[in-house]
PDB file of N, CA and C in Angstrom:
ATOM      1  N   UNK A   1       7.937 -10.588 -18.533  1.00  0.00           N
ATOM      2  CA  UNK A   1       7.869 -10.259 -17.126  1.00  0.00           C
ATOM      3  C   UNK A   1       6.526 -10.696 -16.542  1.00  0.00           C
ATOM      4  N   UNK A   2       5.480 -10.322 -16.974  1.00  0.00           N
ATOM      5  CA  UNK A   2       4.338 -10.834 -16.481  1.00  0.00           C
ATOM      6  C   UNK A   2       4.058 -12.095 -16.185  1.00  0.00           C
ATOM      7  N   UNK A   3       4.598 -13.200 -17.275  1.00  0.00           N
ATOM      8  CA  UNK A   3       4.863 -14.751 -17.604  1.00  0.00           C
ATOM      9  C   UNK A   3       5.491 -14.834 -16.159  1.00  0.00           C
ATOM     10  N   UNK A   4       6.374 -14.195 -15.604  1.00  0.00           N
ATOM     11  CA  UNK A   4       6.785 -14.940 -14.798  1.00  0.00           C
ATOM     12  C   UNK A   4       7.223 -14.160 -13.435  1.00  0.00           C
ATOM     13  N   UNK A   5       5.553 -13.631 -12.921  1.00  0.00           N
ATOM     14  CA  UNK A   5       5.719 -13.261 -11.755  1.00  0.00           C
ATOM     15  C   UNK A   5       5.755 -13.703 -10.292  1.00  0.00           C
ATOM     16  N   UNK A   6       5.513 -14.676 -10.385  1.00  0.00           N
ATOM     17  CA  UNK A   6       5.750 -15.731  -9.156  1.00  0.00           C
ATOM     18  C   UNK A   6       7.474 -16.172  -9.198  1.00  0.00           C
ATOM     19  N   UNK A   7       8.067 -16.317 -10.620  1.00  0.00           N
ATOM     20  CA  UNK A   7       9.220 -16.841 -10.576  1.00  0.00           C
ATOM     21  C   UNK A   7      10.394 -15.929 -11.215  1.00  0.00           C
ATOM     22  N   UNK A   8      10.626 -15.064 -10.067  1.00  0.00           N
ATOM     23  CA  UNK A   8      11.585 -14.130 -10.928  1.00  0.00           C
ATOM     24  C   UNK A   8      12.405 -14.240 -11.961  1.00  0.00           C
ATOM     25  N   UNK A   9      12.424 -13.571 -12.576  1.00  0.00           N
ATOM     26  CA  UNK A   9      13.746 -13.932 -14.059  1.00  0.00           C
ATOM     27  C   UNK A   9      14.968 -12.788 -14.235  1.00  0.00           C
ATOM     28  N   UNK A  10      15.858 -13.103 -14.274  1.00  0.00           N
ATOM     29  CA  UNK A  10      16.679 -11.697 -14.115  1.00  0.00           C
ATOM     30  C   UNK A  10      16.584 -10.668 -15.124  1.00  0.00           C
ATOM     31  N   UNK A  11      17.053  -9.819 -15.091  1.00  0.00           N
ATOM     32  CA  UNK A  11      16.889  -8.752 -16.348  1.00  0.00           C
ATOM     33  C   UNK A  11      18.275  -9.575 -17.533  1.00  0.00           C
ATOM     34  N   UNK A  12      18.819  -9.478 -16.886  1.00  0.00           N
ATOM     35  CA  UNK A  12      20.136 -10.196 -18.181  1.00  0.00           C
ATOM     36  C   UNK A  12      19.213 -11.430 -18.933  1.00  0.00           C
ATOM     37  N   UNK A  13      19.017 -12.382 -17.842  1.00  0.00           N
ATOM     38  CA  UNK A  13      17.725 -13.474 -18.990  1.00  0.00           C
ATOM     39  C   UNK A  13      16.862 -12.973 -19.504  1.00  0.00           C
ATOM     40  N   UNK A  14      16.464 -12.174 -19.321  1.00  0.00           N
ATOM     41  CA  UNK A  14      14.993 -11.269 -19.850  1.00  0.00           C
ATOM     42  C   UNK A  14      15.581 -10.604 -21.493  1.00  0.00           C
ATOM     43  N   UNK A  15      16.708  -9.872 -21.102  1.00  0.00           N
ATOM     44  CA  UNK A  15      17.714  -9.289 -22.109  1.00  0.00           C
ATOM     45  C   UNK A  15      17.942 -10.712 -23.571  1.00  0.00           C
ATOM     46  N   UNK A  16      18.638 -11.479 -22.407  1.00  0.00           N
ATOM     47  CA  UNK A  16      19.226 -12.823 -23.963  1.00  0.00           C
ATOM     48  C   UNK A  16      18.030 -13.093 -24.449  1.00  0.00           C
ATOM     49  N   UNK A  17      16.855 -13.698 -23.388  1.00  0.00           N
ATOM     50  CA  UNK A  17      15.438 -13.990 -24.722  1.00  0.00           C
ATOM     51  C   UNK A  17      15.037 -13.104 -25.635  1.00  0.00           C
ATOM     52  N   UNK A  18      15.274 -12.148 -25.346  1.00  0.00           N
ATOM     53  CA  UNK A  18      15.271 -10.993 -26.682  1.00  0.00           C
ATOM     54  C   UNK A  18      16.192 -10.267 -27.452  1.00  0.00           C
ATOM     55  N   UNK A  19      17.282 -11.268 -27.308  1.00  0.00           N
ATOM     56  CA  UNK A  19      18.780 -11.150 -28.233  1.00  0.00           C
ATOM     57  C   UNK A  19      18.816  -9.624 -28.050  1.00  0.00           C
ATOM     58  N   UNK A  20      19.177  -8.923 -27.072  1.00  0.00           N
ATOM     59  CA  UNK A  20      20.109  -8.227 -26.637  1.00  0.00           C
ATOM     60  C   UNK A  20      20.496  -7.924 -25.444  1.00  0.00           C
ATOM     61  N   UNK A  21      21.150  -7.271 -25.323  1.00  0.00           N
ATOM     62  CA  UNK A  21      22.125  -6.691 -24.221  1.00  0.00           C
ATOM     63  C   UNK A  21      21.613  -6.415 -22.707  1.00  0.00           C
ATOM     64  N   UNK A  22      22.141  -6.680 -21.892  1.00  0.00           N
ATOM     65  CA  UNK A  22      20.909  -5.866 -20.528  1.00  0.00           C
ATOM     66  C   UNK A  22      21.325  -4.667 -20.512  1.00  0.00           C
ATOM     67  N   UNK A  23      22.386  -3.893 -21.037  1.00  0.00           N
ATOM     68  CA  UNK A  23      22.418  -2.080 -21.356  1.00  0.00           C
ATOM     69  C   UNK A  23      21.515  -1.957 -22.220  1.00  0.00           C
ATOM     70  N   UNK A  24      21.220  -2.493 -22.938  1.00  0.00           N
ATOM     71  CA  UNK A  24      20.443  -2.236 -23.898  1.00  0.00           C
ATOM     72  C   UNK A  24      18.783  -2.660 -24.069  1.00  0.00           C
ATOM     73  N   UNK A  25      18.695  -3.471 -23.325  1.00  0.00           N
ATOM     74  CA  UNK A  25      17.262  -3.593 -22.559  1.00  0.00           C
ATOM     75  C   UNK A  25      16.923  -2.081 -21.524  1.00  0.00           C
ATOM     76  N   UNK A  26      18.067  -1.618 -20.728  1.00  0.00           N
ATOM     77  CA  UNK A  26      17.712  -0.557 -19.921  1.00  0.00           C
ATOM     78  C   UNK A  26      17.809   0.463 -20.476  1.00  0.00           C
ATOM     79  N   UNK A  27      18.557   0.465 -21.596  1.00  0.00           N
ATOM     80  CA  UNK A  27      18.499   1.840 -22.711  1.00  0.00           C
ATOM     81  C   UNK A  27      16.894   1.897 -23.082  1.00  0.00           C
ATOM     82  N   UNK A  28      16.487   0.746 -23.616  1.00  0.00           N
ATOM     83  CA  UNK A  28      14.851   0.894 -24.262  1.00  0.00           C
ATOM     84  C   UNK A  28      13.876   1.146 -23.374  1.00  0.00           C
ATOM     85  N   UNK A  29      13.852   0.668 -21.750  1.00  0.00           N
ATOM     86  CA  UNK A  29      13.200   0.776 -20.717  1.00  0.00           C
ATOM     87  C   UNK A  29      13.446   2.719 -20.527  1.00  0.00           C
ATOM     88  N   UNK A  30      14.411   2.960 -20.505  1.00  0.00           N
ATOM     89  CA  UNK A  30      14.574   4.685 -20.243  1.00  0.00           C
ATOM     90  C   UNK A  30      14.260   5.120 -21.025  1.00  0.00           C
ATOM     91  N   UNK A  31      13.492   4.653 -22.302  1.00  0.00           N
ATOM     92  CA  UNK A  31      13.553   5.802 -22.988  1.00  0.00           C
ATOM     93  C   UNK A  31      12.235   5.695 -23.286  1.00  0.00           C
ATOM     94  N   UNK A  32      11.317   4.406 -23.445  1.00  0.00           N
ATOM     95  CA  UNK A  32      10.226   4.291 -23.562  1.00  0.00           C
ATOM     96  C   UNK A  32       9.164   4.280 -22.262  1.00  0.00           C
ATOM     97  N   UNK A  33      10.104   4.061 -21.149  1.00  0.00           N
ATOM     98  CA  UNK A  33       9.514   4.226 -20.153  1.00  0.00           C
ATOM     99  C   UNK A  33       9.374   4.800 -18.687  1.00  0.00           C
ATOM    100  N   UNK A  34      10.629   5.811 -18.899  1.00  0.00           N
ATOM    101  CA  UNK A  34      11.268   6.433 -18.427  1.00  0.00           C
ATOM    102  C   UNK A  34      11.573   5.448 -16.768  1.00  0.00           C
ATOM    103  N   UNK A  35      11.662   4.322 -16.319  1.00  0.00           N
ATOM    104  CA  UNK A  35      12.050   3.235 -15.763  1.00  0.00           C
ATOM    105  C   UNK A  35      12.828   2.344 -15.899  1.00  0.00           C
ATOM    106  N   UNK A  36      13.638   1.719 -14.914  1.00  0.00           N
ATOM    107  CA  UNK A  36      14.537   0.653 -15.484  1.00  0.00           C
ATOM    108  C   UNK A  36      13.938  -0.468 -15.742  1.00  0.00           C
ATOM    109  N   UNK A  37      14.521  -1.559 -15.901  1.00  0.00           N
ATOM    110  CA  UNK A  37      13.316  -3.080 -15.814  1.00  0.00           C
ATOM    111  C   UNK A  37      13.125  -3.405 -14.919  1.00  0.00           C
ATOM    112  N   UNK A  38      14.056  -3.272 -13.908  1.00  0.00           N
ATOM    113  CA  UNK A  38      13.559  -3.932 -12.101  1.00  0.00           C
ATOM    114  C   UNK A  38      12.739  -3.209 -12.118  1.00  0.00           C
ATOM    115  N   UNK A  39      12.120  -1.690 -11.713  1.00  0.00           N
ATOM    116  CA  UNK A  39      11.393  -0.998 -11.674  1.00  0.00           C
ATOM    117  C   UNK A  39       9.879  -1.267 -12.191  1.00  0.00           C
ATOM    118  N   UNK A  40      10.340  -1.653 -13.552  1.00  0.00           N
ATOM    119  CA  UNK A  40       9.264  -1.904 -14.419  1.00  0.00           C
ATOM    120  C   UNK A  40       8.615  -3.276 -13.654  1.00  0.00           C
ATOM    121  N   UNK A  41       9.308  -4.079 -13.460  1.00  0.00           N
ATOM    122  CA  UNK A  41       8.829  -5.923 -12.834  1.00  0.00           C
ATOM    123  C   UNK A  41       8.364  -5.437 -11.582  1.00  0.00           C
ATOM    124  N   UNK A  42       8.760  -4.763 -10.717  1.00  0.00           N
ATOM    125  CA  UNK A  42       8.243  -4.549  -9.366  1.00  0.00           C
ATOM    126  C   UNK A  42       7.129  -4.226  -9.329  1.00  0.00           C
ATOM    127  N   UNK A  43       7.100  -2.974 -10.446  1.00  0.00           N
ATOM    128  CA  UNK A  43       5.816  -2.460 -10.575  1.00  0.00           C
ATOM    129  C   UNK A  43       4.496  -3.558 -10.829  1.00  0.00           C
ATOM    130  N   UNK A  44       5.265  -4.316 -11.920  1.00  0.00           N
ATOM    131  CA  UNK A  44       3.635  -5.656 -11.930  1.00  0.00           C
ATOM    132  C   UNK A  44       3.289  -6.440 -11.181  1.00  0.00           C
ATOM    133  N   UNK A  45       4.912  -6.435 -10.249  1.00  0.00           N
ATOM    134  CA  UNK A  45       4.519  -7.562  -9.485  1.00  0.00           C
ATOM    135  C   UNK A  45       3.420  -7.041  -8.205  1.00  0.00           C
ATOM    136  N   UNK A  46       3.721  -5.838  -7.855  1.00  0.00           N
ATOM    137  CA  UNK A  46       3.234  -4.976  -6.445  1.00  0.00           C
ATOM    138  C   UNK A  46       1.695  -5.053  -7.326  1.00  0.00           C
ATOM    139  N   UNK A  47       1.457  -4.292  -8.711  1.00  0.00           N
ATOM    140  CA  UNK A  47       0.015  -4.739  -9.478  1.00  0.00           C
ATOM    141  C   UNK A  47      -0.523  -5.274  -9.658  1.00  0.00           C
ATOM    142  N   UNK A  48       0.276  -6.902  -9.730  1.00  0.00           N
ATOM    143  CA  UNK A  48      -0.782  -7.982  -8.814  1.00  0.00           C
ATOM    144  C   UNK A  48      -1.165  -8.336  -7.673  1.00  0.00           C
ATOM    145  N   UNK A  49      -0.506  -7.879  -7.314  1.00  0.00           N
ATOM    146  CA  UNK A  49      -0.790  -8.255  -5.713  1.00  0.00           C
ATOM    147  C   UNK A  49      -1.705  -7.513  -4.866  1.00  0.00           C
ATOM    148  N   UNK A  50      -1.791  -6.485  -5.684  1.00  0.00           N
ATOM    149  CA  UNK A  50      -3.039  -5.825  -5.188  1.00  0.00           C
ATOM    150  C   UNK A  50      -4.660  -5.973  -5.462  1.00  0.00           C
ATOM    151  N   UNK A  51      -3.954  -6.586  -6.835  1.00  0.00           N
ATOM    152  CA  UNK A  51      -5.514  -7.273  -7.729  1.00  0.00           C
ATOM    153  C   UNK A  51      -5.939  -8.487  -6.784  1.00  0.00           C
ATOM    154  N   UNK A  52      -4.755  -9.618  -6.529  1.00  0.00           N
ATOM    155  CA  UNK A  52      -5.156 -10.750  -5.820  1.00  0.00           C
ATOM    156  C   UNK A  52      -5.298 -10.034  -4.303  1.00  0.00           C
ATOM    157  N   UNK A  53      -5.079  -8.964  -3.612  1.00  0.00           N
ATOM    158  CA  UNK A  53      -5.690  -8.619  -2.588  1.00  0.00           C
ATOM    159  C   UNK A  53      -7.498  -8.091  -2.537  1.00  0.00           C
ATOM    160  N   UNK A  54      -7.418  -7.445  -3.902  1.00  0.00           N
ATOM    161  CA  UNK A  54      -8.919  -6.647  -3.498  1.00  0.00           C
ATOM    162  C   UNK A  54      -9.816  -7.868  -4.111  1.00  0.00           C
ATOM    163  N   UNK A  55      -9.127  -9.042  -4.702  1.00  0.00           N
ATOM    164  CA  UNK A  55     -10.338 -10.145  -5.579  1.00  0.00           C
ATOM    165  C   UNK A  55     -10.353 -11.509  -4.884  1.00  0.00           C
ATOM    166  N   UNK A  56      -9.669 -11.861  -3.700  1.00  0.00           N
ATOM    167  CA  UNK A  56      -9.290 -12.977  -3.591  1.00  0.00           C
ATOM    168  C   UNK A  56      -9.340 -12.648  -1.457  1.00  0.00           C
ATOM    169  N   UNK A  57      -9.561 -14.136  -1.342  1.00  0.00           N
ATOM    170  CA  UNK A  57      -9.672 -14.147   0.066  1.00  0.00           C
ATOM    171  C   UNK A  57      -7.949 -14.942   0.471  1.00  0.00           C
ATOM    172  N   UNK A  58      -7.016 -15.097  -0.253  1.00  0.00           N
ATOM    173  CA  UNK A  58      -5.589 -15.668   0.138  1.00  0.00           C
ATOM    174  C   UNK A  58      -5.251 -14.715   1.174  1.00  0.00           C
ATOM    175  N   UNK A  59      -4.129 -15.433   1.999  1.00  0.00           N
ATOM    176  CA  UNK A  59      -3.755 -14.923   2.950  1.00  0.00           C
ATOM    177  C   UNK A  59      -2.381 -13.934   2.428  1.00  0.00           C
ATOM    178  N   UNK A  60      -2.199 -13.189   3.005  1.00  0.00           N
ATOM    179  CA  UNK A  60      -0.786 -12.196   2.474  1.00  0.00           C
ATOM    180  C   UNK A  60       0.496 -12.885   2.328  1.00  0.00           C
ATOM    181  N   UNK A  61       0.484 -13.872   2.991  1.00  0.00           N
ATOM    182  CA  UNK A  61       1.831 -14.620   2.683  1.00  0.00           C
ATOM    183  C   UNK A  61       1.294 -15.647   1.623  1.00  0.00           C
ATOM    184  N   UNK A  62       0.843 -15.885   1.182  1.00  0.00           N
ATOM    185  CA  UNK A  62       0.467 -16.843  -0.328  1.00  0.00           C
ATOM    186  C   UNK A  62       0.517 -15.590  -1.005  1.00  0.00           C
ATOM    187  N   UNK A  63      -0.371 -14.622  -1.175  1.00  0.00           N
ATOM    188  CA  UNK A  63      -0.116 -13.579  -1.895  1.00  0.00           C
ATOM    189  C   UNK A  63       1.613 -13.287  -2.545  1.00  0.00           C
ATOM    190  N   UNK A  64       2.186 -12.869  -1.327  1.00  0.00           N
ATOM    191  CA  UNK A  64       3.163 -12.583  -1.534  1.00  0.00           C
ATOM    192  C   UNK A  64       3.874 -13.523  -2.069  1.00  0.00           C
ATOM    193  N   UNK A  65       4.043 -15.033  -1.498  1.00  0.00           N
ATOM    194  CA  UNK A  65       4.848 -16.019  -2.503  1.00  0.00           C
ATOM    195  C   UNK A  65       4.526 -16.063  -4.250  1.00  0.00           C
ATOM    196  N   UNK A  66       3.117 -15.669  -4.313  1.00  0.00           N
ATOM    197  CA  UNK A  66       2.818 -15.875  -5.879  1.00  0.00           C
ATOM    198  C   UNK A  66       2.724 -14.557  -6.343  1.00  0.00           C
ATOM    199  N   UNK A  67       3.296 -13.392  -5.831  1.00  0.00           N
ATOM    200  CA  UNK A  67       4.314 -12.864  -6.892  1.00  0.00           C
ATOM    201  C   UNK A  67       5.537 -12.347  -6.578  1.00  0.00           C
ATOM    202  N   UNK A  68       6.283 -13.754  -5.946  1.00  0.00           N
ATOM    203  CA  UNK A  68       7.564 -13.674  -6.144  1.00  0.00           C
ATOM    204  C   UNK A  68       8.754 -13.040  -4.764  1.00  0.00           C
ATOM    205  N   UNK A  69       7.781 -12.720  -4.002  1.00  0.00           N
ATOM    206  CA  UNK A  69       8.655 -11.659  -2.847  1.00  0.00           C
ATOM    207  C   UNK A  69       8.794 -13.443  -1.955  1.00  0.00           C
ATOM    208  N   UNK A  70       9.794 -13.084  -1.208  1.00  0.00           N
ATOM    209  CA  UNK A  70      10.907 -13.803  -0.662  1.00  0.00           C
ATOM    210  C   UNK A  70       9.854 -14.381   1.213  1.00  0.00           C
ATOM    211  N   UNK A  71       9.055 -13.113   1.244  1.00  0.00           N
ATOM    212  CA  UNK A  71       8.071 -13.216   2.630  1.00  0.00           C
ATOM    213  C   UNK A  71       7.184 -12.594   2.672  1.00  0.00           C
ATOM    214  N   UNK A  72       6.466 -12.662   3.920  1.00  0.00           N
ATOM    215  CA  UNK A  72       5.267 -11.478   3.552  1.00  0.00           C
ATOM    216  C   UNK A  72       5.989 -10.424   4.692  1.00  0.00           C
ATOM    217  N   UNK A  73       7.355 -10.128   5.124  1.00  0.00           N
ATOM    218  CA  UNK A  73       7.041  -8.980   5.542  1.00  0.00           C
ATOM    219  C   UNK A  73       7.776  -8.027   4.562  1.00  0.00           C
ATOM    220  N   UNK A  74       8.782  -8.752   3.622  1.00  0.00           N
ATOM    221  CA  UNK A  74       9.264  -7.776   2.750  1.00  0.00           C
ATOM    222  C   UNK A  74       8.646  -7.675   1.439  1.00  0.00           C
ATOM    223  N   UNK A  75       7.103  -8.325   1.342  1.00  0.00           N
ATOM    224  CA  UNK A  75       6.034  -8.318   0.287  1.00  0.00           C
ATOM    225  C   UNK A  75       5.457  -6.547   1.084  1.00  0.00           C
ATOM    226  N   UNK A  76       5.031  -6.680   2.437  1.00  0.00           N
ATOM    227  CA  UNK A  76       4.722  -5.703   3.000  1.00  0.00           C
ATOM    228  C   UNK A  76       5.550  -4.415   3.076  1.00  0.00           C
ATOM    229  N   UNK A  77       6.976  -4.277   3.260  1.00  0.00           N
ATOM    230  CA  UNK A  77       7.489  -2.820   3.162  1.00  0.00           C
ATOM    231  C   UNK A  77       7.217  -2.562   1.920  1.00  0.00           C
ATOM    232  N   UNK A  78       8.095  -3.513   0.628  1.00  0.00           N
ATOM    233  CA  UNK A  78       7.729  -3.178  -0.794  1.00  0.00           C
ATOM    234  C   UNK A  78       6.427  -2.705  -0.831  1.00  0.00           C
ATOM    235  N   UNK A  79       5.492  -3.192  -0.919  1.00  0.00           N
ATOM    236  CA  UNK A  79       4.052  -2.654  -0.909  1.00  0.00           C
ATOM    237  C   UNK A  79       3.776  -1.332  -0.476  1.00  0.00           C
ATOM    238  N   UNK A  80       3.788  -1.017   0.899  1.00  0.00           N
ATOM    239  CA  UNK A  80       3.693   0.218   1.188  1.00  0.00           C
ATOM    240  C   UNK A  80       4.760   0.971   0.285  1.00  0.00           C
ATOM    241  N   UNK A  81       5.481   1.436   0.386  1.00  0.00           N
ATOM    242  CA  UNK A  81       7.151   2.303  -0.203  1.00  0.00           C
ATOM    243  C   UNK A  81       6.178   2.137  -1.501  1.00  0.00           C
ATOM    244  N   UNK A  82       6.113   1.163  -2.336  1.00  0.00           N
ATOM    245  CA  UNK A  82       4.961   1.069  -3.227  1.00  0.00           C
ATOM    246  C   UNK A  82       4.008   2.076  -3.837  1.00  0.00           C
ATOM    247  N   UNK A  83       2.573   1.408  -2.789  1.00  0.00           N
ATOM    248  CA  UNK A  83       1.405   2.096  -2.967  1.00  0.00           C
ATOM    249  C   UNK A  83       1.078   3.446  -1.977  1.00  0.00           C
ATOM    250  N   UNK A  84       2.071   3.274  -0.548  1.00  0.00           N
ATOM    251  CA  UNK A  84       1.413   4.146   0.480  1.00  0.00           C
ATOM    252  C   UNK A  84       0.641   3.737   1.142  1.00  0.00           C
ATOM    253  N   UNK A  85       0.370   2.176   0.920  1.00  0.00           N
ATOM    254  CA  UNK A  85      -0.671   1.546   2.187  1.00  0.00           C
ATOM    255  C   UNK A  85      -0.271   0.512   2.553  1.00  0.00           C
ATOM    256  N   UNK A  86      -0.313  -0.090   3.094  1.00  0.00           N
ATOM    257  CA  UNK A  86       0.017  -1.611   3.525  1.00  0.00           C
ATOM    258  C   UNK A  86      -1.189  -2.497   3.395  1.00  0.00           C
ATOM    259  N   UNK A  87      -0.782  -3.979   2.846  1.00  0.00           N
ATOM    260  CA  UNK A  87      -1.898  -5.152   2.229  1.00  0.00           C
ATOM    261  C   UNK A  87      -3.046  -4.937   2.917  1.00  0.00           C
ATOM    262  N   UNK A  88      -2.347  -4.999   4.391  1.00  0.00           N
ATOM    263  CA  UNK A  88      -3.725  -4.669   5.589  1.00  0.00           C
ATOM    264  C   UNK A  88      -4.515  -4.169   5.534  1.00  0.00           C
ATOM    265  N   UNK A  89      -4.148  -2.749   4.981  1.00  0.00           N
ATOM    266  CA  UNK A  89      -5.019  -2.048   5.294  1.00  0.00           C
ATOM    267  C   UNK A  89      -6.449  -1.585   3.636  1.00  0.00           C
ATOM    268  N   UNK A  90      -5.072  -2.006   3.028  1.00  0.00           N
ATOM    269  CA  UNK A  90      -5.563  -2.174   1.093  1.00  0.00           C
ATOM    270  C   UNK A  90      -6.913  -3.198   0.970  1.00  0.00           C
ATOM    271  N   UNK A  91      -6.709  -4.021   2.239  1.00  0.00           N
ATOM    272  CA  UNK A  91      -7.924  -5.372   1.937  1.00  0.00           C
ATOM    273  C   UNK A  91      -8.779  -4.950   3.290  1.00  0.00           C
ATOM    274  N   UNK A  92      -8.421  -4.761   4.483  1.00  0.00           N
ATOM    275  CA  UNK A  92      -9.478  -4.404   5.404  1.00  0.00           C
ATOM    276  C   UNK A  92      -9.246  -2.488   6.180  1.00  0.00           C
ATOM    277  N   UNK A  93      -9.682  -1.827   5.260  1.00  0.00           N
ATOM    278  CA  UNK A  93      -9.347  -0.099   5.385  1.00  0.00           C
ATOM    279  C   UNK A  93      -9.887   0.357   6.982  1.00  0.00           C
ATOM    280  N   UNK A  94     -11.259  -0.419   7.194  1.00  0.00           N
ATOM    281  CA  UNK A  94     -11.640  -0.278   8.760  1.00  0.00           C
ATOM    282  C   UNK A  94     -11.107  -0.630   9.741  1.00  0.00           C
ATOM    283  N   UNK A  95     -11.015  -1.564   9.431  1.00  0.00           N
ATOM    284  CA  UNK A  95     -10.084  -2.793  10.694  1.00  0.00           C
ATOM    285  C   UNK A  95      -8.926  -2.159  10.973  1.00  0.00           C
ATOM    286  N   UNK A  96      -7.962  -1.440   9.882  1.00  0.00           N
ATOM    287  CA  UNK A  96      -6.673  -1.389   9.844  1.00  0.00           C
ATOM    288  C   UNK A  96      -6.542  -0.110  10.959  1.00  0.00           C
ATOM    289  N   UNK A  97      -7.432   0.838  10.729  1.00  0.00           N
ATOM    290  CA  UNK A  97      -7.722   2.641  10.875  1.00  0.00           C
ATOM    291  C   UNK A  97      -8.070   2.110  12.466  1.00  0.00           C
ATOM    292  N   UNK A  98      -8.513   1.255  12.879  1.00  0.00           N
ATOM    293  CA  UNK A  98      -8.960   0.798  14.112  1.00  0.00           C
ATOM    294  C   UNK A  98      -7.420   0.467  15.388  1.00  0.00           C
ATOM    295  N   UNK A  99      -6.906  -0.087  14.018  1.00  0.00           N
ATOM    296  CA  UNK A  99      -5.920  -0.868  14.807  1.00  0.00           C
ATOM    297  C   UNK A  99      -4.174  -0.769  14.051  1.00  0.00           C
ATOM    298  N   UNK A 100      -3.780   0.550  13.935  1.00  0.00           N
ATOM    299  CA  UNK A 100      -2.724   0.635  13.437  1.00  0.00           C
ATOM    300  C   UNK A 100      -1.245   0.593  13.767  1.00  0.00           C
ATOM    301  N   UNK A 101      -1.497   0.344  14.940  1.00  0.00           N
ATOM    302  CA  UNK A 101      -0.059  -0.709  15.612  1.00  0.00           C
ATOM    303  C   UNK A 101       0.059  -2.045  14.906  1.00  0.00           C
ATOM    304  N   UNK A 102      -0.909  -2.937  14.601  1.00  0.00           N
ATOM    305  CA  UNK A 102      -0.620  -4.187  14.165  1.00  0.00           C
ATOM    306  C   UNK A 102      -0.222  -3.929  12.644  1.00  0.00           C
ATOM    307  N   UNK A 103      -0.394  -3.002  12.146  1.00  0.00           N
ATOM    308  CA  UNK A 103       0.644  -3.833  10.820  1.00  0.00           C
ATOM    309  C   UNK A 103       2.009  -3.794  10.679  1.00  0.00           C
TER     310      UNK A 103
END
């Protein structure tokens, strides 16, 4: 999953590279991690994206293409629903508190 967060991989492919089942990939995910695997991938992917927000001057829509979300505004709901903040406000906390109609 990490290998390939810019380029989603399904859980069933994720499953065959490790010769088994996708019930059985989500059996091991529930039990070791009390998460499914989408769950689990979202989670790294939203975890990078926060790393390349607080380390990196990219814009939110590059952000968001390199890990994998479809745009930056549904990089942005995911995110919030997420973390509870939005990119905006995760990378500029003043600016945002200033101006919270724009995100």
């Amino acid at each position: 999953m990490e290998s390939n967060i810019q380029e989603k991989v399904s859980i069933t492919e994720i499953a065959g590279r490790l010769n088994c089942s996708r019930r059985q990939l989500e059996r091991l995910f529930g039990t070791e991690l009390s998460v499914s695997p989408m769950a689990a991938y979202l989670a790294l992917r939203v975890h990078y994206a926060k790393s390349l927000l607080e380390d990196s001057d990219l814009q939110i829509g590059e952000i968001a293409y390199r890990c994998g979300f479809e745009n930056a505004g549904h990089f942005s709901r995911v995110f919030r629903q997420q973390t509870g903040m939005t990119p905006t406000h995760l990378r500029h906390p003043t600016r945002s508190a200033r101006n919270p109609a724009k995100e």
